[in-house]
Protein backbone atom coordinates (compact mmCIF):
# COMPACT_ATOMS: atom_id res chain seq x y z
CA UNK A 1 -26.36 23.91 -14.89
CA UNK A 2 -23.07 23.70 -12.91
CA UNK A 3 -21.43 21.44 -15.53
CA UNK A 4 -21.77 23.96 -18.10
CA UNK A 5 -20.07 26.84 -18.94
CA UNK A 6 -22.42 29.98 -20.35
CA UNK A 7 -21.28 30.91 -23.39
CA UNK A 8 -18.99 33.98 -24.28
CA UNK A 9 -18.31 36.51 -26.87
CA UNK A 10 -15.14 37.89 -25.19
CA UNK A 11 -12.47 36.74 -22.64
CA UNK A 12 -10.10 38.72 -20.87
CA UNK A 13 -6.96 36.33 -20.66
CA UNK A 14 -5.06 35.80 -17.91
CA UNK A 15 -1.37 37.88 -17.53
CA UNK A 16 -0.26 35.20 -15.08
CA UNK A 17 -1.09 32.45 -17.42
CA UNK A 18 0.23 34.34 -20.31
CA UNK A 19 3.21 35.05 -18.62
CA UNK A 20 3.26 31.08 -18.24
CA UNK A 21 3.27 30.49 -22.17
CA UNK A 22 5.90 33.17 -22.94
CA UNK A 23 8.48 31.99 -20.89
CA UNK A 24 7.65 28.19 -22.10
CA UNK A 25 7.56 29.89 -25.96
CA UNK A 26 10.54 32.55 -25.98
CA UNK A 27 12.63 30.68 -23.23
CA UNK A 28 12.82 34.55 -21.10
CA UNK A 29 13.89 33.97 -17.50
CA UNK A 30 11.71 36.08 -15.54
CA UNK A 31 9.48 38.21 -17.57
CA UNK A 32 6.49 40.09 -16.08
CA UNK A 33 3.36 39.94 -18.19
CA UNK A 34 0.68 43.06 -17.25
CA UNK A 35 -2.75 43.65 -19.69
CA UNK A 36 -2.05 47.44 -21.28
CA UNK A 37 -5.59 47.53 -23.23
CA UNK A 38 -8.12 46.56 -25.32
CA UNK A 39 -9.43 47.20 -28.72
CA UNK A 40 -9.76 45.27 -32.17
CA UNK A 41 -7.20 43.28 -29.72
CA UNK A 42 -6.29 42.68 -26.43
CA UNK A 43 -2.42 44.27 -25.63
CA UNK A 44 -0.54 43.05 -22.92
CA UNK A 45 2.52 44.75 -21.70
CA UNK A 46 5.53 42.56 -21.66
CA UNK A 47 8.85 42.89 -19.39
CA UNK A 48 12.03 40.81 -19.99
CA UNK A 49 14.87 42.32 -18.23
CA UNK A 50 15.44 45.70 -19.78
CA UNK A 51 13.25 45.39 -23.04
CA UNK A 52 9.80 45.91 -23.10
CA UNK A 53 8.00 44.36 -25.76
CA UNK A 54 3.96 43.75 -26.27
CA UNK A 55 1.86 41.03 -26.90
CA UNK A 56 -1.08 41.40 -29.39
CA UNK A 57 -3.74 38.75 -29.14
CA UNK A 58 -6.65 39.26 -31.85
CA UNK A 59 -10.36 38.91 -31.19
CA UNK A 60 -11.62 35.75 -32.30
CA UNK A 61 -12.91 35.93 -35.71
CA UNK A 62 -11.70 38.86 -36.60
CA UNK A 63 -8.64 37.57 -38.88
CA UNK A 64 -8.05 34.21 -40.18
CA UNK A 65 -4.77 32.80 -39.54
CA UNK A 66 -2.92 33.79 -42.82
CA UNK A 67 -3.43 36.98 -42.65
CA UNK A 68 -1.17 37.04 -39.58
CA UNK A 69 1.01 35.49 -41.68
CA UNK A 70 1.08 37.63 -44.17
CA UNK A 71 1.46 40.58 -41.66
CA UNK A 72 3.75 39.39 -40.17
CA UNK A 73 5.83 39.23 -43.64
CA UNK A 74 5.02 42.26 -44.85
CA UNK A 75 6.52 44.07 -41.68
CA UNK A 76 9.29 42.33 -41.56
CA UNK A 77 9.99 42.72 -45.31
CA UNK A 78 9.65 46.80 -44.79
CA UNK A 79 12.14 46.83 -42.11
CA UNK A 80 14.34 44.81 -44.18
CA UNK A 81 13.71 47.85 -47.01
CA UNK A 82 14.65 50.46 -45.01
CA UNK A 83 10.94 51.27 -43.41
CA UNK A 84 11.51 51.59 -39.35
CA UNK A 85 8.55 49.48 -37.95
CA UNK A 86 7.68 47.53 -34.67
CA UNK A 87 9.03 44.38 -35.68
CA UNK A 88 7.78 41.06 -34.20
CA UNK A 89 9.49 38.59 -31.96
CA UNK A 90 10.41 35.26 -32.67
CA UNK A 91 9.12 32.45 -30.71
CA UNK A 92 12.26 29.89 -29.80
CA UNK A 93 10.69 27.93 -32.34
CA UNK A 94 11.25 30.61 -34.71
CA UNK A 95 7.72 31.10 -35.77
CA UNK A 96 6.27 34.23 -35.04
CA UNK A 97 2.19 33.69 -34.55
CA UNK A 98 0.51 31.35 -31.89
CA UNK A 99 -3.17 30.33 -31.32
CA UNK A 100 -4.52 30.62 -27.98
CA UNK A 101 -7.42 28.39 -27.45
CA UNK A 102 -10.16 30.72 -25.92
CA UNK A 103 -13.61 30.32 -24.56
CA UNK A 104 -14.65 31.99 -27.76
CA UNK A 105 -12.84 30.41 -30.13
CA UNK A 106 -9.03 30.65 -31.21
CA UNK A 107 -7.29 33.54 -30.96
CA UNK A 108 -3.65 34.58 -32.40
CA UNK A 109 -0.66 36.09 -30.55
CA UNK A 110 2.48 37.92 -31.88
CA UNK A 111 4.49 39.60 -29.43
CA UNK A 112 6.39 42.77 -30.59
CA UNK A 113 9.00 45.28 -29.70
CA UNK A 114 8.00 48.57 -28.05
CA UNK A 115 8.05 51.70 -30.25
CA UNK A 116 10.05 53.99 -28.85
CA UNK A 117 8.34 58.30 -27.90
CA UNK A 118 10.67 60.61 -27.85
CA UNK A 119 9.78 62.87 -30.24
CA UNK A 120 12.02 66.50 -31.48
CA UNK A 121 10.52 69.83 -30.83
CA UNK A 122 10.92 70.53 -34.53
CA UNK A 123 7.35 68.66 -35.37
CA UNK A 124 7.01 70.14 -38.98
CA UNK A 125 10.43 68.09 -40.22
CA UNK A 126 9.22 65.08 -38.04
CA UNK A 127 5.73 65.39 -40.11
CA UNK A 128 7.97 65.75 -43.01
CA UNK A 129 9.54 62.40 -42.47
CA UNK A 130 6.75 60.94 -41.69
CA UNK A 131 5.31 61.36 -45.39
CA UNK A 132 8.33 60.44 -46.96
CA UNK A 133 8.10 57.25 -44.98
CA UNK A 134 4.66 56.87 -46.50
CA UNK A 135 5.64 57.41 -49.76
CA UNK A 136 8.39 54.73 -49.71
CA UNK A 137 6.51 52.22 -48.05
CA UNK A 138 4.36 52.64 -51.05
CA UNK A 139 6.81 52.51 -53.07
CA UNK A 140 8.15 49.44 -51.82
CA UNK A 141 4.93 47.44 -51.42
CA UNK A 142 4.23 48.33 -55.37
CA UNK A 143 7.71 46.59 -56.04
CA UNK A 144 7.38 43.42 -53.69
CA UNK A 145 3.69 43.16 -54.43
CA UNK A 146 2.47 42.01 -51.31
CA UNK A 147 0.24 39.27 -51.06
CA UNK A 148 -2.82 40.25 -48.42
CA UNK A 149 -5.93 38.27 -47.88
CA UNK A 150 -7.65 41.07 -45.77
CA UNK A 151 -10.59 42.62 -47.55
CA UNK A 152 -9.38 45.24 -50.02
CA UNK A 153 -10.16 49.27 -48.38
CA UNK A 154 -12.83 49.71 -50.94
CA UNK A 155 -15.82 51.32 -51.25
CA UNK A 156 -17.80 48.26 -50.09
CA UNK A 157 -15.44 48.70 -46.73
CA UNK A 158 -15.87 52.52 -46.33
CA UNK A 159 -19.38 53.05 -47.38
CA UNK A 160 -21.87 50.02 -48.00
CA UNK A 161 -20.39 47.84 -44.84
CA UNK A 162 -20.38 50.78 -41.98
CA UNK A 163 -24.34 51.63 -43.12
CA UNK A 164 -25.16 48.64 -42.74
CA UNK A 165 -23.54 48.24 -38.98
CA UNK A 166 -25.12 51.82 -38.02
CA UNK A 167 -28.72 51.15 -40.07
CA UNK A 168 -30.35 49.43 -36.56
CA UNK A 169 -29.00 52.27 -34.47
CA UNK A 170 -30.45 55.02 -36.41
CA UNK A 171 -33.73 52.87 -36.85
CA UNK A 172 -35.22 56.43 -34.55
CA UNK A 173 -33.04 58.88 -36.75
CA UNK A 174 -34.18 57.77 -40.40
CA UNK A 175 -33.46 61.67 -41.91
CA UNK A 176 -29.47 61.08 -40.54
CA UNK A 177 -29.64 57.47 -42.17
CA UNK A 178 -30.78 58.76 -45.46
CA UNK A 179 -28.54 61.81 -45.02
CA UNK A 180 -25.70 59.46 -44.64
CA UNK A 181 -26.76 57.21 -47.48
CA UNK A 182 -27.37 59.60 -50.03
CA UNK A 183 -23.57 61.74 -49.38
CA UNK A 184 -21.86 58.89 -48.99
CA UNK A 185 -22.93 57.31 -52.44
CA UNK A 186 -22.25 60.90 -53.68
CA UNK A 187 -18.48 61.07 -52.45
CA UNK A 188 -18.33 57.13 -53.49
CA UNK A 189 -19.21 58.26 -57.13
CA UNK A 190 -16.58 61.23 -56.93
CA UNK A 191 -14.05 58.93 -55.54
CA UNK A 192 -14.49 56.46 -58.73
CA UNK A 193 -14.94 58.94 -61.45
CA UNK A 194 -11.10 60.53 -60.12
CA UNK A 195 -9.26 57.74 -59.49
CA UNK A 196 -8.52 54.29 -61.00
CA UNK A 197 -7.53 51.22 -59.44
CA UNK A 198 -3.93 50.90 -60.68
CA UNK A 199 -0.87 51.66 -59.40
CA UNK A 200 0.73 53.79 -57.81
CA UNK A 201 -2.37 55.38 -56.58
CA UNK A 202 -4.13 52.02 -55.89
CA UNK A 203 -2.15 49.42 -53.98
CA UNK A 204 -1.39 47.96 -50.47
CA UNK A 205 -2.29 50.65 -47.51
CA UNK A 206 -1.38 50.44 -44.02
CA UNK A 207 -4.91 52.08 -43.58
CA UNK A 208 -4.70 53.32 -40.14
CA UNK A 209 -2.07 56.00 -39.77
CA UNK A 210 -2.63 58.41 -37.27
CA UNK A 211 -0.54 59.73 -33.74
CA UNK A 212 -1.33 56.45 -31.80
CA UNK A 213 0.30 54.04 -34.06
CA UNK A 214 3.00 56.32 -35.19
CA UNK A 215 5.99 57.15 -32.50
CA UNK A 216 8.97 59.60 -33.38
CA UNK A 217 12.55 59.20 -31.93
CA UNK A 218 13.33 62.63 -32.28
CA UNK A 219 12.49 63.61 -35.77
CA UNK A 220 12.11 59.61 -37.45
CA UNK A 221 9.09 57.96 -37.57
CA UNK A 222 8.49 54.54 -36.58
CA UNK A 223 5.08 52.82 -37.64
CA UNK A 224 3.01 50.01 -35.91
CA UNK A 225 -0.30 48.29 -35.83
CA UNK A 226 -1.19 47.26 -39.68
CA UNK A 227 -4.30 45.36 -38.08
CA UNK A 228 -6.25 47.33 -40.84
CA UNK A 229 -3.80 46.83 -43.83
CA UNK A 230 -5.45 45.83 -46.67
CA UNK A 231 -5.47 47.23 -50.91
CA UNK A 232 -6.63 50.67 -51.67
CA UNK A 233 -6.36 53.96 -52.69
CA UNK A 234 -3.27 55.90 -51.38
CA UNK A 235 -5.23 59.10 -50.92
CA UNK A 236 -7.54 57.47 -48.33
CA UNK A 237 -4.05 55.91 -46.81
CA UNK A 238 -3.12 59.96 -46.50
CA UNK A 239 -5.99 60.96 -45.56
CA UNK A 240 -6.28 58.96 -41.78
CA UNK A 241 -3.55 61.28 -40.77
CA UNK A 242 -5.16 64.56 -41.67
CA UNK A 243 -8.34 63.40 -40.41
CA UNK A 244 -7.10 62.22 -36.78
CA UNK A 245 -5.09 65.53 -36.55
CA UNK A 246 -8.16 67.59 -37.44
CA UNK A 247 -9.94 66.43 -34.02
CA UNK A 248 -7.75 69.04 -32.45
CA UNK A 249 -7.95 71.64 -35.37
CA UNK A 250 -10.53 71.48 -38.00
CA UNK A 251 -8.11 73.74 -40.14
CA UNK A 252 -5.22 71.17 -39.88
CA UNK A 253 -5.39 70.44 -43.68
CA UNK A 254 -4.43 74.43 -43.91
CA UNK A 255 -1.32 74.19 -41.63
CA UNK A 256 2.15 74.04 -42.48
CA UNK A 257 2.22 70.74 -40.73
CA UNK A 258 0.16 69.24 -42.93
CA UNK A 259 2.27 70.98 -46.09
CA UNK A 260 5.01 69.23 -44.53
CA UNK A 261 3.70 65.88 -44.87
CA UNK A 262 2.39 66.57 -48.28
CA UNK A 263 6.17 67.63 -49.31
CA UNK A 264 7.84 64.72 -47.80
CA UNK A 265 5.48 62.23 -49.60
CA UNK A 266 5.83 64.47 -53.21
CA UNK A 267 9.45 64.42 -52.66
CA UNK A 268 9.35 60.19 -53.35
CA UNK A 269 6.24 59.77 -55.55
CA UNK A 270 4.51 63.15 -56.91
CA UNK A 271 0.75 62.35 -55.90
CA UNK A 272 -1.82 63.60 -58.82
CA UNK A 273 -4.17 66.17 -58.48
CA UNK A 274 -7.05 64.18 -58.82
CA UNK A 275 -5.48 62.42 -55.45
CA UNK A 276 -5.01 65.30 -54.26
CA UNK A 277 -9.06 66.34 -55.05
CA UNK A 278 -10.31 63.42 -53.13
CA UNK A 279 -8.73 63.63 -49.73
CA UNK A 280 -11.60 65.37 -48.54
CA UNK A 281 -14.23 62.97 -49.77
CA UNK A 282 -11.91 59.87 -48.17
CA UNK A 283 -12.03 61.87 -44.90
CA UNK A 284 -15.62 61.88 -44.59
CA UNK A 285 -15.59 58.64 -45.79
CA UNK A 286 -12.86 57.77 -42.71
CA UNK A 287 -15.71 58.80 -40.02
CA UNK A 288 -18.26 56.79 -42.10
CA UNK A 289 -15.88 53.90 -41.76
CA UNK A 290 -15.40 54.64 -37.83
CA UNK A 291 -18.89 54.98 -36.92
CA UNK A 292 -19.53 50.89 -38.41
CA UNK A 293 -15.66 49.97 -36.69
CA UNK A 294 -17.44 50.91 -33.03
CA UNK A 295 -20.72 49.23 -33.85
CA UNK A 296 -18.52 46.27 -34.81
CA UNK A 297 -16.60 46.24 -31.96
CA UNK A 298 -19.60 46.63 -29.60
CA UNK A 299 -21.20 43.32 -30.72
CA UNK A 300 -17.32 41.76 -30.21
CA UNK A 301 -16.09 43.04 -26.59
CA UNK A 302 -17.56 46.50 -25.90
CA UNK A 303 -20.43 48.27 -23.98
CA UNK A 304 -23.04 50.06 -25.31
CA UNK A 305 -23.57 52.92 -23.23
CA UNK A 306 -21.46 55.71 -25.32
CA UNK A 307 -22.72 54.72 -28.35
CA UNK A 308 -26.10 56.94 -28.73
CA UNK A 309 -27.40 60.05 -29.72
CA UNK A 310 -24.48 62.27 -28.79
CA UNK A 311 -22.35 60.01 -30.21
CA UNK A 312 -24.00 59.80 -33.60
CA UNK A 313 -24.80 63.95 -33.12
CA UNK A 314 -20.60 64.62 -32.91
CA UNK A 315 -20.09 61.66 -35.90
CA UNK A 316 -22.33 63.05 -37.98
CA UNK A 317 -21.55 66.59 -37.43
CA UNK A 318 -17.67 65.44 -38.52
CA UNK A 319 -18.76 63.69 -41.85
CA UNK A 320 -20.85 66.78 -42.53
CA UNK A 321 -17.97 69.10 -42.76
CA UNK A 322 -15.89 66.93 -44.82
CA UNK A 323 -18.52 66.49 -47.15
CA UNK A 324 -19.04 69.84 -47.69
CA UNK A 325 -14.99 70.64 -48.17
CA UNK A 326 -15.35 68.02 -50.77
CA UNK A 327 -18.19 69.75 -53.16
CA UNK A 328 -18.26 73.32 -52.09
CA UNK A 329 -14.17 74.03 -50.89
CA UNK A 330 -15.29 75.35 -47.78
């Protein structure tokens, strides 16, 4: 029927019309407005005279307006402690978030500065710093105790919620399913019987640091993209970065980079050994976690096609290895 629209699950926004809205919202002359890429949100790349800055916009549903909010406060209250982050912009308004009202439903905008890459030759001390940073932004979330409304990083997030988002796509593969199941309520158990919920090794986590949300001016870090903040464990907050690294080398956690950023976070707040024990076990719990983060985003504005056999053959063979690190220190 021509005088309805079909309905959608995703819409790709218009630059032009964008562009519109942030010269009506941050009063910029004549700024260009390009989309960059897509992911748990769309990212547009914003020019306004010699800054470049970039526009988030979230998938509908994904987060509820206050935890923008709170976001949005937390970052700004680590850069105002000290922790270099991609801060947001002010609209001329002086609020920070605004709702787009999409085919889909309403989605949120923030528009941010760039992070800046140009990183030192010297990449153990820049590794260094980078834990360091860590550490303090740990220690300073502990002291401001940050509100966040996200779901907690919890064993319901890494474990029980990613098997049931992979359980239909393994419906042909039940030995894998069961495989998965049974370690993963293993390392769950391991996790809990080493570590307590209190802090300093429970508390707020940026939960996603790895090489594309973390940019070095020389040797100093600057972090971005908390989209998957939430409470938790600081060992699985570590452990993203040693994971991501180890798609290149396997051995990572064995290099003297990764000594580096274990000495730069000691050298604020001395992690425990039974943090130290479960690294391994919050690795394979990571690729647990990714495998239900890509069926998730399939169902919200991705294809299908990459997500099969080989797929689940690589994932799997990942998770295995960690696994193994954590009960036989292979």
């Amino acid at each position: 029927m021509k005088d309805k629209y079909f309905k959608v699950r995703y819409s790709q926004l218009s630059p032009i019309s964008l562009q519109e809205e942030i010269i009506r919202r941050y009063h910029f002359e004549h700024p260009t407005c390009r989309f960059y890429d897509s992911g748990m949100n769309d990212i547009y790349l914003v020019k306004n005279g010699d800054d470049t800055l970039y526009l988030r916009i979230s998938q509908t549903g994904m987060h509820e307006l206050v935890d923008y909010e709170e976001e949005v406060d937390i970052i700004n209250t680590l850069y105002e402690n000290g922790i270099t982050v991609a801060v947001p912009i002010k609209c001329a308004d002086e609020s920070y978030i605004w709702d787009i009202n999409a085919p889909e439903g309403i989605r949120y905008a923030v528009l941010f500065e760039e992070a800046k890459k140009s990183p030192s030759e010297d990449k153990v001390k820049s590794i260094y710093n980078l834990g360091k940073m860590i550490a303090r932004m740990h220690e300073i979330s502990d002291d401001k105790d940050f509100k966040v409304s996200r779901s907690p990083i919890d064993l319901n997030q890494l474990m029980k919620q990613p098997l049931d988002r992979i359980k239909y796509y393994l419906e042909h593969r039940q030995d894998d399913y069961k495989y998965l199941s049974e370690s993963s309520e293993k390392l769950s158990k391991y996790i809990e019987q080493k570590l307590k919920k209190e802090q300093p090794i429970y508390g707020f986590c940026h939960g996603d640091i790895h090489s594309g949300n973390i940019f070095f001016e020389e040797n100093e870090p600057m972090i971005f993209d908390f989209d998957c903040m939430g409470y938790g464990w600081r060992a699985y907050d570590i452990c993203v970065f040693a994971w991501n690294e180890s798609y290149e080398n396997e051995h990572y956690c064995y290099s003297e980079e990764w000594k580096a950023f274990m000495d730069g976070y000691n050298s604020v707040r001395q992690l425990s050994e039974s943090e130290r024990d479960t690294i391994n076990a919050f690795i394979a719990l990571r690729q647990l976690w990714l495998m239900g983060l890509h069926a998730d985003v399939m169902e919200r504005n991705a294809g299908c096609c990459w997500y099969n056999d080989a797929y689940f053959d690589e994932q799997i063979r990942i998770f295995k290895i960690w696994y193994q690190r954590t009960f036989n220190n292979l």
